[in-house]
Protein backbone atom coordinates (compact mmCIF):
# COMPACT_ATOMS: atom_id res chain seq x y z
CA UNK A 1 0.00 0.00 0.00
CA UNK A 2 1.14 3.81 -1.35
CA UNK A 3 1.81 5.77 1.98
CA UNK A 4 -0.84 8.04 0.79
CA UNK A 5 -3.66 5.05 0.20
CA UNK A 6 -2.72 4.65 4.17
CA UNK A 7 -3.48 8.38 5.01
CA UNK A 8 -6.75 7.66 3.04
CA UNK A 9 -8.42 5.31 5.33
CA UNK A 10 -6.99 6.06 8.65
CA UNK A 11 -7.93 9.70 8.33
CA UNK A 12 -11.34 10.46 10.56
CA UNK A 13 -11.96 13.70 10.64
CA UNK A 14 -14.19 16.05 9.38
CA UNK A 15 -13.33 17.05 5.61
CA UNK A 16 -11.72 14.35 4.92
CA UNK A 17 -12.87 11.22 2.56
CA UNK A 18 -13.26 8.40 5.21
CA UNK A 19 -14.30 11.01 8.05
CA UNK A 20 -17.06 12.05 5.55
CA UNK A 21 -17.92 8.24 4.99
CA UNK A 22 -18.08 7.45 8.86
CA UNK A 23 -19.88 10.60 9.25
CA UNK A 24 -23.09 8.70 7.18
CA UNK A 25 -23.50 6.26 10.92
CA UNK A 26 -24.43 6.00 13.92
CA UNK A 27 -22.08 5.54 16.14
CA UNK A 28 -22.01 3.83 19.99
CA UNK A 29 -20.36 5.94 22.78
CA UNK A 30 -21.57 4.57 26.05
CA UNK A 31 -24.51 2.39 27.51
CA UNK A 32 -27.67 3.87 29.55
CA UNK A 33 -25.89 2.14 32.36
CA UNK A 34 -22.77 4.50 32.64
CA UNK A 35 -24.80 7.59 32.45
CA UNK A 36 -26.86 6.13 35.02
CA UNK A 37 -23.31 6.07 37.26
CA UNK A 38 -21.69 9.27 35.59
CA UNK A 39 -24.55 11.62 33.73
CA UNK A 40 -22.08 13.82 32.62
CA UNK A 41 -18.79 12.28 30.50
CA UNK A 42 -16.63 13.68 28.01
CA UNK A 43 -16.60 12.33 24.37
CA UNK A 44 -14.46 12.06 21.68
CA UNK A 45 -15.88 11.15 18.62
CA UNK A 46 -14.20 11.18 14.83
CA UNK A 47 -11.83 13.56 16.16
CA UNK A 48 -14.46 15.97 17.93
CA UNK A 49 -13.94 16.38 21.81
CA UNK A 50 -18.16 16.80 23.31
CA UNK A 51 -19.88 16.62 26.34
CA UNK A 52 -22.97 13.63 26.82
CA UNK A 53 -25.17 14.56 29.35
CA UNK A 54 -28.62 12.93 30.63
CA UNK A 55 -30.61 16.17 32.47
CA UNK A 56 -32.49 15.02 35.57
CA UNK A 57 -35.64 15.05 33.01
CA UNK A 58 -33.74 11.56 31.28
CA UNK A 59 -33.36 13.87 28.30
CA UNK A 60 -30.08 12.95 26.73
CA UNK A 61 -27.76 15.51 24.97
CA UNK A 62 -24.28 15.32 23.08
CA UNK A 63 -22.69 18.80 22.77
CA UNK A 64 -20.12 20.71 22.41
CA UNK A 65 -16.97 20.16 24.87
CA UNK A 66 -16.45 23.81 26.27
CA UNK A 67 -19.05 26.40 27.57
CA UNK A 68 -19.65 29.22 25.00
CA UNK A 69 -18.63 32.23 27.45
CA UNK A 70 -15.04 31.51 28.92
CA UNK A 71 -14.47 27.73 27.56
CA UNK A 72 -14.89 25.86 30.62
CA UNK A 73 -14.91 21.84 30.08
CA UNK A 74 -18.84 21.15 30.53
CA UNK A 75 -17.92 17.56 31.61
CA UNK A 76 -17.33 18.51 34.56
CA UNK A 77 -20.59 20.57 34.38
CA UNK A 78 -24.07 19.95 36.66
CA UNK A 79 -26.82 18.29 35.23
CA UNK A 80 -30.39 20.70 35.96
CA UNK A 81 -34.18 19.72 35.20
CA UNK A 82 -33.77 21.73 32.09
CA UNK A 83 -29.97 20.59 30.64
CA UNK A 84 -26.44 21.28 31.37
CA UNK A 85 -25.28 24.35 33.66
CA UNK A 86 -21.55 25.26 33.36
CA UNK A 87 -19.83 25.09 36.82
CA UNK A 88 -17.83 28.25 36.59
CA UNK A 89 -20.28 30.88 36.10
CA UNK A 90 -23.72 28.56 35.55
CA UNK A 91 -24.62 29.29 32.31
CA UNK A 92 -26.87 26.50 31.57
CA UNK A 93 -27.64 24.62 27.95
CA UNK A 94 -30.49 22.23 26.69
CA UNK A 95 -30.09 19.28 24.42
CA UNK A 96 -29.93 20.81 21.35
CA UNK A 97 -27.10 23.33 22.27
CA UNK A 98 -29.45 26.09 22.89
CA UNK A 99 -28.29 28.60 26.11
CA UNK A 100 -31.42 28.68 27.97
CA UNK A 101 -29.90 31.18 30.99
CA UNK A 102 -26.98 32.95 32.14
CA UNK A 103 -27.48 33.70 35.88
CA UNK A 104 -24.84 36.08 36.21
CA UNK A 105 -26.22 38.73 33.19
CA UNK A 106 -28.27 41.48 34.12
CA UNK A 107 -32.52 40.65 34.75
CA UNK A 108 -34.40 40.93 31.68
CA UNK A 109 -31.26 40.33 29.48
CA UNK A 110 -31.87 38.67 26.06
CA UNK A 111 -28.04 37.72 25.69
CA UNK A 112 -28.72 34.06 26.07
CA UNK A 113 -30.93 33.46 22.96
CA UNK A 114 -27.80 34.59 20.80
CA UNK A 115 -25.60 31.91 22.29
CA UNK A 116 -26.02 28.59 21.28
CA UNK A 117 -22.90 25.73 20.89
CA UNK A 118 -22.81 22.52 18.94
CA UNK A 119 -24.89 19.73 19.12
CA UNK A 120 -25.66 17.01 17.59
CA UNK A 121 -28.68 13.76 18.06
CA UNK A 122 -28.54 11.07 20.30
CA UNK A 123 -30.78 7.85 20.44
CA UNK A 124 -30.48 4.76 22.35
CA UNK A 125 -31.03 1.19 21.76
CA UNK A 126 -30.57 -2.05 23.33
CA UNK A 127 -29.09 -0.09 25.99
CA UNK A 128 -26.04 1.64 23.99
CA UNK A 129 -25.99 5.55 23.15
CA UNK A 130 -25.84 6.06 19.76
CA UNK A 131 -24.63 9.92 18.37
CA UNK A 132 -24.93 10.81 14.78
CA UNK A 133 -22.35 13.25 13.62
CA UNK A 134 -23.46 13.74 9.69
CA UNK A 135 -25.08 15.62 7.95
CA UNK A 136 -29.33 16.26 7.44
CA UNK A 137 -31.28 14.14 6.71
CA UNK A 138 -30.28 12.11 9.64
CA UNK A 139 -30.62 8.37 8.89
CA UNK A 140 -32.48 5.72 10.85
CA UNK A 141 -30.43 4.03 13.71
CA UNK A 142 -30.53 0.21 12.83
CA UNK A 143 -32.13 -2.32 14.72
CA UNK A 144 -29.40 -4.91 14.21
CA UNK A 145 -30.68 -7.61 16.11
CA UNK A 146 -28.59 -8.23 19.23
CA UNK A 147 -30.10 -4.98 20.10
CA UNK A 148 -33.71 -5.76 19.72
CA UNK A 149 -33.88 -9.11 21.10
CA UNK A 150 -36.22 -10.06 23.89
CA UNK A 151 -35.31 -12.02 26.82
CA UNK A 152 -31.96 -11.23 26.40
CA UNK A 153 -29.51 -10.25 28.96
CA UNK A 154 -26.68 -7.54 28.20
CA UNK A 155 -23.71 -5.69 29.43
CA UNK A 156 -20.90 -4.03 27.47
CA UNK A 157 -17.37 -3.85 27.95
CA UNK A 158 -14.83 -0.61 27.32
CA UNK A 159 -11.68 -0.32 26.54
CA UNK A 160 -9.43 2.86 24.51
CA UNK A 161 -6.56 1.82 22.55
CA UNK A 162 -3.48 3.65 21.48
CA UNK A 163 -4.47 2.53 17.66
CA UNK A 164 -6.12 3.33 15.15
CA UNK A 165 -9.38 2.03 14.25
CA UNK A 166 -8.84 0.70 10.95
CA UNK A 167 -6.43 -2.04 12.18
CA UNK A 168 -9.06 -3.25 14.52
CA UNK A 169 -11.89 -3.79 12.35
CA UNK A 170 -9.47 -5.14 9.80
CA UNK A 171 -9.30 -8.29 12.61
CA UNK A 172 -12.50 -9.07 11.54
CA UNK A 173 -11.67 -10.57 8.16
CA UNK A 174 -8.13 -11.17 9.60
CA UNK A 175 -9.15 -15.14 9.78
CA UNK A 176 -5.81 -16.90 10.16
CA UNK A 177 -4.79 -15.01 13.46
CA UNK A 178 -7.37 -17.46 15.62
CA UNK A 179 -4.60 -20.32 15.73
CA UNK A 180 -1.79 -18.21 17.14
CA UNK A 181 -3.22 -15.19 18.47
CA UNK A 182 -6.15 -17.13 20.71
CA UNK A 183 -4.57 -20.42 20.79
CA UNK A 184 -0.70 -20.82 20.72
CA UNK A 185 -0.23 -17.27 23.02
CA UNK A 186 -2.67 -18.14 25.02
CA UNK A 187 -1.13 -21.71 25.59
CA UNK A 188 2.21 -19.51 25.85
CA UNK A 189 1.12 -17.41 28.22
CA UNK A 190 -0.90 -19.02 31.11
CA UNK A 191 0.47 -22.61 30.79
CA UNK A 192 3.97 -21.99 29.78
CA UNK A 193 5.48 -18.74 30.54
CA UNK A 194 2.83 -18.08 33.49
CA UNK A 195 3.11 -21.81 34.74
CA UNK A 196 -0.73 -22.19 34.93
CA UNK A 197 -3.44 -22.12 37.35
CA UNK A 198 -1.64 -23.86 40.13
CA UNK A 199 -5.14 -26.03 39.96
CA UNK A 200 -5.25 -29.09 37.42
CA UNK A 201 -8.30 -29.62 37.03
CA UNK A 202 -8.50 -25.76 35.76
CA UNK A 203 -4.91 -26.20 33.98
CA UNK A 204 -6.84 -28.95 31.96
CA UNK A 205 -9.87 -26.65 31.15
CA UNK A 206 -7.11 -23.82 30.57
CA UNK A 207 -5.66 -26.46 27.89
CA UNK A 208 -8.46 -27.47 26.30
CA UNK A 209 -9.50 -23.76 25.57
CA UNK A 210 -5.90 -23.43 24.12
CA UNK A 211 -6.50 -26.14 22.26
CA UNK A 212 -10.07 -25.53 20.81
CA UNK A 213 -8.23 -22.24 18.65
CA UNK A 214 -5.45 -24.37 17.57
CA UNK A 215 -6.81 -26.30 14.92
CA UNK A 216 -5.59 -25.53 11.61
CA UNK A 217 -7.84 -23.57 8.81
CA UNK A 218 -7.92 -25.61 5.58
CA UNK A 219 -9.77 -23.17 3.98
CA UNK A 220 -10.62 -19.61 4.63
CA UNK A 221 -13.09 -17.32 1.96
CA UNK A 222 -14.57 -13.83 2.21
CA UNK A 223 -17.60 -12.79 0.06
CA UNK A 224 -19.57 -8.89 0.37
CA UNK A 225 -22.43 -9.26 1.10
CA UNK A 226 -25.50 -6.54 1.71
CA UNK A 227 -24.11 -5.76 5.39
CA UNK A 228 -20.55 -5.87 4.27
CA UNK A 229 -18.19 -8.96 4.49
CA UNK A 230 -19.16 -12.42 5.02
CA UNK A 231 -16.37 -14.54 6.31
CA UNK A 232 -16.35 -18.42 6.53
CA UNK A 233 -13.67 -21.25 8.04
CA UNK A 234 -13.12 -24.76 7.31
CA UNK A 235 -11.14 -26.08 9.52
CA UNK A 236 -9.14 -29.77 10.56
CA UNK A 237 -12.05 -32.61 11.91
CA UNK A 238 -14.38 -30.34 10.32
CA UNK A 239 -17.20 -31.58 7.84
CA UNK A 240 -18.21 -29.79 4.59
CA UNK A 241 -21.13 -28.74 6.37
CA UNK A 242 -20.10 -26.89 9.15
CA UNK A 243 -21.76 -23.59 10.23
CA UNK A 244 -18.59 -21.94 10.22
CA UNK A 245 -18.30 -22.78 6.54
CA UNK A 246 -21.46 -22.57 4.95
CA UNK A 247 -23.35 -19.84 7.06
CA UNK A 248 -20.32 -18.24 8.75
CA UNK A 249 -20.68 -14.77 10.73
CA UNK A 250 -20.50 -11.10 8.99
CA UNK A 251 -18.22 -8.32 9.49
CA UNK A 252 -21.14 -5.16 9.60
CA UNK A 253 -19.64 -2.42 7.52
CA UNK A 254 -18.03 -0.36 8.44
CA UNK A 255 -17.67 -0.53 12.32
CA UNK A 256 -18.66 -4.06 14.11
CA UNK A 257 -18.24 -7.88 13.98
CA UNK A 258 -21.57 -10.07 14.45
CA UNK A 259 -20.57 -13.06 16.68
CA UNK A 260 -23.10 -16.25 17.72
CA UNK A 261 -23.45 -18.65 20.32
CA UNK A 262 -25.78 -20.60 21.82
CA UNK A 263 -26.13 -18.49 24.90
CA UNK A 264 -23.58 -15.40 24.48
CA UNK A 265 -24.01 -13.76 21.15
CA UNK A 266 -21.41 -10.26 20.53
CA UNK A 267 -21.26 -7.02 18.86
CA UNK A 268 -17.20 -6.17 18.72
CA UNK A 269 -17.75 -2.55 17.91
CA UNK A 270 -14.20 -0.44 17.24
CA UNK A 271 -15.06 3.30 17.89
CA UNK A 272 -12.76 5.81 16.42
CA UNK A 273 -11.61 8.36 18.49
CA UNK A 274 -9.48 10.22 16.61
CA UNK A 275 -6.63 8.85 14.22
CA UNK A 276 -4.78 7.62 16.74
CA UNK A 277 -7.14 6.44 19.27
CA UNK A 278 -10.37 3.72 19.29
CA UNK A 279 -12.70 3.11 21.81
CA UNK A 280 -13.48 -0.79 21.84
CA UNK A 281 -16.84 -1.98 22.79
CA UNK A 282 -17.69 -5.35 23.38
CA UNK A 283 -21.56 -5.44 23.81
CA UNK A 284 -22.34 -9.13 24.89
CA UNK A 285 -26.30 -10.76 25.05
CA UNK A 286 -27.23 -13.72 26.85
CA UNK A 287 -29.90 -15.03 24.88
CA UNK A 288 -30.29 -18.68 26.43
CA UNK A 289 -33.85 -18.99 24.16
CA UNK A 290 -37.72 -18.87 25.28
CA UNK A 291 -37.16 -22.28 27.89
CA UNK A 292 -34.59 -19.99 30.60
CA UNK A 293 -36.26 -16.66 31.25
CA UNK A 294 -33.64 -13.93 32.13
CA UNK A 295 -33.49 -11.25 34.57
CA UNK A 296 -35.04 -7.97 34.11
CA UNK A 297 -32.53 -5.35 32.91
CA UNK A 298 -33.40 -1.19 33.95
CA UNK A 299 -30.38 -0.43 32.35
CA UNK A 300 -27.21 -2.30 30.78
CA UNK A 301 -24.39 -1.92 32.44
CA UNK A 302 -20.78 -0.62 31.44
CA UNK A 303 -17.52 -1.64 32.66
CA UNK A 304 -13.89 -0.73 31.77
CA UNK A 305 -11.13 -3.49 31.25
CA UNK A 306 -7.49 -3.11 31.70
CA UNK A 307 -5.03 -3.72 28.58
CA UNK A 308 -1.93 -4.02 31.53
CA UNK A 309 -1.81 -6.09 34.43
CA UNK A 310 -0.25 -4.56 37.14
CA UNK A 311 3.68 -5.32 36.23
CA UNK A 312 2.62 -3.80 33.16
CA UNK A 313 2.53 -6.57 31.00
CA UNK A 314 -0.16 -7.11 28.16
CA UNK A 315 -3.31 -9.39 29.73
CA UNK A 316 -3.53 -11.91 27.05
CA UNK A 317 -5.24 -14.88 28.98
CA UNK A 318 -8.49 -14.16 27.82
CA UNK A 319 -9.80 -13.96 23.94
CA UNK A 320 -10.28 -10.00 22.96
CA UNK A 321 -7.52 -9.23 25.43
CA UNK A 322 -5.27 -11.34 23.09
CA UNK A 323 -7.01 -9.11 19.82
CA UNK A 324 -6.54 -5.80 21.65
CA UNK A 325 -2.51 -6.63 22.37
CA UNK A 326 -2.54 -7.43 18.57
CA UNK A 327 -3.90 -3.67 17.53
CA UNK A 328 -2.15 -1.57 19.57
CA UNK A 329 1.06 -3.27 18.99
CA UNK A 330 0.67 -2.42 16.02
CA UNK A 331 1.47 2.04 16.95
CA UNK A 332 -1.12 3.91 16.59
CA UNK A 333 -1.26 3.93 12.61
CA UNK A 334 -0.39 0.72 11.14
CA UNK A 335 2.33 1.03 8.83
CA UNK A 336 0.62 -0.71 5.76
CA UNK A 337 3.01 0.90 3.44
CA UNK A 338 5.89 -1.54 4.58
CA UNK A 339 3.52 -4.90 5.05
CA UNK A 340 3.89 -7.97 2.94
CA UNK A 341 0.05 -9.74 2.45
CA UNK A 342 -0.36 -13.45 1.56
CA UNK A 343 -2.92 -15.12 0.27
CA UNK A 344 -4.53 -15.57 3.57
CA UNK A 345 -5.04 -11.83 4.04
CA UNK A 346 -7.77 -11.55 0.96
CA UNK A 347 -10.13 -10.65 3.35
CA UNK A 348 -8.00 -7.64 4.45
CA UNK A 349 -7.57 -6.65 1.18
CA UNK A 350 -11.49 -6.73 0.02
CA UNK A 351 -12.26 -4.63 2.81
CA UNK A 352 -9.98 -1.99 2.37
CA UNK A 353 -11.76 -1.58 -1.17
CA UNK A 354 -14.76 -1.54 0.02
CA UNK A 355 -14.18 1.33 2.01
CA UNK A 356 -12.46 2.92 -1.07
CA UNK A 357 -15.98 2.11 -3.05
CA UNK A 358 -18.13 3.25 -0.55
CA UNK A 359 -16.12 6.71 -0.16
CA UNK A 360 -16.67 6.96 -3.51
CA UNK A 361 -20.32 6.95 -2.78
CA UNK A 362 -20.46 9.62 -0.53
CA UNK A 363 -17.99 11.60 -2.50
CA UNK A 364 -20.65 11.54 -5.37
CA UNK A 365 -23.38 12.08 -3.55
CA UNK A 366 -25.05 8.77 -2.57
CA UNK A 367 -25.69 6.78 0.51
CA UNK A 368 -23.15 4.33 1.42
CA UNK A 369 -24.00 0.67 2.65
CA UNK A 370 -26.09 -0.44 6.31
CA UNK A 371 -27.73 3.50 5.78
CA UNK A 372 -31.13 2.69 6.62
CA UNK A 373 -34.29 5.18 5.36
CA UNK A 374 -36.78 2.62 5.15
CA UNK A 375 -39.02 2.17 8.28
CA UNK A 376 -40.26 -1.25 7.39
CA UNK A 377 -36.48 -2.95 6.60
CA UNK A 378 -35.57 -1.15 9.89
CA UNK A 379 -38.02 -3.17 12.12
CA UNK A 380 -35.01 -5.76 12.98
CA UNK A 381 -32.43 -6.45 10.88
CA UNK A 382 -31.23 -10.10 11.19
CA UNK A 383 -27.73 -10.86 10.20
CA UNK A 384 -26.27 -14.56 9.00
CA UNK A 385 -24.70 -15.91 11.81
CA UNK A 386 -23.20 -19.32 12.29
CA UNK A 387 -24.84 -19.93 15.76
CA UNK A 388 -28.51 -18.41 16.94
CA UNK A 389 -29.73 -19.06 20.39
CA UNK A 390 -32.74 -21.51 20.32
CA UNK A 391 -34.63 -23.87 22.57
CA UNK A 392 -32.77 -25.81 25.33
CA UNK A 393 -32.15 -29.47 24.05
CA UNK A 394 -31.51 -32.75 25.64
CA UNK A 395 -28.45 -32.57 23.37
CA UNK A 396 -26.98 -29.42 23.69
CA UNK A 397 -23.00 -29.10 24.52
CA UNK A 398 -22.90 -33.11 24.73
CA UNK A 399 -20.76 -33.67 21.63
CA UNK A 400 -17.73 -31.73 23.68
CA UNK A 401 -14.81 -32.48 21.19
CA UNK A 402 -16.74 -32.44 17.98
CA UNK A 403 -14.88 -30.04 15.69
CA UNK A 404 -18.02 -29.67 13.77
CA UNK A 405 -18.90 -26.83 16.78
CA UNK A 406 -17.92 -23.46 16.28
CA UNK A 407 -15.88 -21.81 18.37
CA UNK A 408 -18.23 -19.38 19.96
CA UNK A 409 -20.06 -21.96 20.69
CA UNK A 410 -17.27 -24.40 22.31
CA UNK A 411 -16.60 -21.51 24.35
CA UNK A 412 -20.26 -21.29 25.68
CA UNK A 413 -19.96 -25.33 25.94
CA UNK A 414 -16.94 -25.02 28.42
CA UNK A 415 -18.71 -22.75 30.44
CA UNK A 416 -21.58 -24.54 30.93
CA UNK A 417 -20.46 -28.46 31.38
CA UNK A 418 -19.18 -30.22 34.32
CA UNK A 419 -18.57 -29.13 38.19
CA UNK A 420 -16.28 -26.44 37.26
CA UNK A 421 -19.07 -24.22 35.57
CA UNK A 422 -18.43 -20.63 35.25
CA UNK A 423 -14.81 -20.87 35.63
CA UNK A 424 -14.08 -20.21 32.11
CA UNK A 425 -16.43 -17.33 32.32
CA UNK A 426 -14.95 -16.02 34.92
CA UNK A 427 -11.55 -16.82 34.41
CA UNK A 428 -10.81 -16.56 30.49
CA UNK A 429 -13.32 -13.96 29.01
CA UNK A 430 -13.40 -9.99 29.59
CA UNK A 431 -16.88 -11.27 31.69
CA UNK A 432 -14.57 -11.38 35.08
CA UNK A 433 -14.33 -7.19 35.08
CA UNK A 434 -18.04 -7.05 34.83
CA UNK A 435 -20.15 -6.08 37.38
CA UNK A 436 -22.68 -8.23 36.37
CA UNK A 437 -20.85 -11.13 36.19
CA UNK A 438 -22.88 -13.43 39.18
CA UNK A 439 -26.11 -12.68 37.02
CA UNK A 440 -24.52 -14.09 33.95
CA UNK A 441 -23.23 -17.29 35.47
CA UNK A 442 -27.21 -17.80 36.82
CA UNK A 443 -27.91 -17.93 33.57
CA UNK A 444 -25.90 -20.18 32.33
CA UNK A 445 -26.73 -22.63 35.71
CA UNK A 446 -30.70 -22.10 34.57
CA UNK A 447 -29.81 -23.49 30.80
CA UNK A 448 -27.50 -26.33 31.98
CA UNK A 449 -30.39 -27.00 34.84
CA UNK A 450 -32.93 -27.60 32.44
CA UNK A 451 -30.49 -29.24 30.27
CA UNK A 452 -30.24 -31.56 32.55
CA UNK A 453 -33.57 -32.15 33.13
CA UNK A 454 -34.29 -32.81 29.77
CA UNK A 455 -31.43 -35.82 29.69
């Protein structure tokens, strides 16, 4: 790749060609569960620093970072029945930017309807903020359908990296990584270099998991597809028919990776910052179908995880940890002008021109891909995913060392079977930083309960 062709799609601000693109979507920033904790946090959003607040009405607002009279950070500002007040001399904003007083100007003063700073719209679904930073008309948020499912239970996981963003979505079609990244550095890691659990029994399950990633790919293929990239994996053991080869699981242009499972199904959503920065978002549902009913969620909730444990080595003994290392080892702009691509990095290649063809769109005036206008296709938008959640089966999870099982679901298997139950959860997935972890784990002790029952 030309230096320049790099500059091209790593750029994300305004003005430029992809900043104009990624300007077309809605984009994630936070759940309702983190402005339930913190209703006033600091954004930064395709190179834009803002202010989300939620007023003590539960009217949400994304606006500009700094007050309009002596540029005070409104982050720090206090949340009203009516907006936003600035802390330093309370001038106070709504939702839409508008100054609706200024305390300290003299009675009867008019000043404030002359002052009003950037804003921009704000939805949420499933529990995630959305913000829309393009321009008018404003699209339809899509209803992907993680987001709309019922009896589902969610959470979402946070991270910023020191990388761009491009060279984290670019994972997602990045197929041959599993086998190493997830299963031979992992292995590395806790069994060799760390020297395990210090408990067999969860050294085994600790193998096994190594293990389940380090099957070779015979054959890897990409195709576009509507949503963006399909992606599909054949792999050793595996039969012809295997989900992961003839459904396989999308990569949702431009932004997110669709993941299945039985149980846990994922959004990987990479955020870009700025050029230099991403803000990674793993939004997880537990959908164990209509037989296990799930709790009742008021809000989802959010939860940061560490890249660095506290020697300040890379975490790597859980799966994204080992994907995040990967990005921001990277530097913060991948330096695709000195790479050397194989045959096994086709995907990478198809979906760097597709965002080259969909810039074009915009550039000429059209909407690019997954911009939704249409009401009716909006009403849930089902993607083609190797593994749905579905009714609890005498069967399910007994075939424990079939290949033939993808490897979301393996990892929900593990989980689930036997007396150590949870401890992968809880031990090799991001789910140990989350507050709602002990709710999670009930779920998965309902499904295997009336598993059981149904043996």
């Amino acid at each position: 790749m030309r230096a320049e062709e790099n500059v091209l799609l790593t750029q994300t601000g305004a003005g430029t060609p992809m900043g104009e693109l990624l300007r077309r979507y809605w984009w994630p920033v936070t759940s309702n569960g983190r402005l339930l904790r913190d209703p006033v946090i600091s954004v930064r959003l395709l190179g834009e620093d803002l202010t989300l607040f939620k007023d003590k009405s539960g009217r949400i607002g994304l606006v500009d970072r700094r007050c309009a009279h002596r540029r005070v950070d409104l982050s720090i500002g206090i949340p009203t029945e009516e907006g936003l007040r600035c802390m330093y001399h309370g001038w106070m904003y709504d939702v839409n930017g508008q100054c609706v007083d200024q305390p300290t100007e003299p009675e009867g003063s008019h000043f404030n309807e002359k002052v009003r700073i950037k804003s921009y719209p704000v939805q949420e679904l499933g529990g995630l903020i959305f913000a829309y930073l393009g321009p008018e008309p404003v699209p339809l948020l899509p209803r992907w359908d993680v987001l709309v499912w019922d009896n589902t239970y969610r959470h979402v996981g946070a991270s910023v990296l020191n990388a761009n963003w491009l060279q984290c979505m670019e994972n997602s079609v990045d197929t041959s990584h599993t086998e190493y990244t997830h299963g031979w550095w992992f292995e590395y890691h806790v069994l060799d270099r760390g020297g395990g659990t210090g408990n067999p029994e969860h050294d085994a399950i600790a193998q096994e998991h190594a293990d389940s990633f380090k099957v070779r790919h015979l054959k890897t293929e990409w195709e576009v597809n509507e949503w963006g990239i399909q992606k599909y994996r054949l792999r050793e053991g595996e039969a012809e028919d295997t989900p992961d080869w003839t459904i396989g699981h999308p990569l949702v242009f431009p932004y997110f990776v669709r993941l299945g499972g039985k149980i846990r199904s994922e959004l990987q959503i990479r955020v870009p910052m700025d050029d230099e920065h991403t803000l990674h978002l793993d939004y997880m549902a537990y959908c164990p179908g209509p037989d296990v009913e799930v709790p009742e969620q008021d809000y989802v909730p959010y939860f940061e995880h560490p890249l660095f444990d506290e020697a300040g080595r890379p975490i790597a003994d859980y799966v994204l940890a080992q994907d995040l290392a990967a990005w921001w080892s990277q530097g913060a702009i991948a330096d695709r002008e000195n790479e050397r691509l194989g045959v096994s990095d086709r995907g990478v290649i198809m979906f760097r021109k597709l965002l080259m063809d969909q810039m074009k769109i915009v550039q000429d005036g059209g909407d690019p891909i997954n911009v939704f206008r249409d009401p009716a296709v909006n009403e849930r938008i089902d993607l083609p995913v190797n593994v749905l959640p579905g009714p609890v089966t005498r069967s399910a999870f007994s075939e424990k060392d079939d290949h033939r099982m993808s490897l979301t679901e393996m990892g929900d298997m593990t989980a689930v079977v036997g007396d150590n139950a949870g401890f992968k959860l809880s031990h090799y997935h991001m789910d140990r930083y989350s507050p709602a972890l002990n709710q999670i784990l009930e779920i998965y002790r309902r499904y295997e309960e009336v598993r059981l029952q149904r043996a």
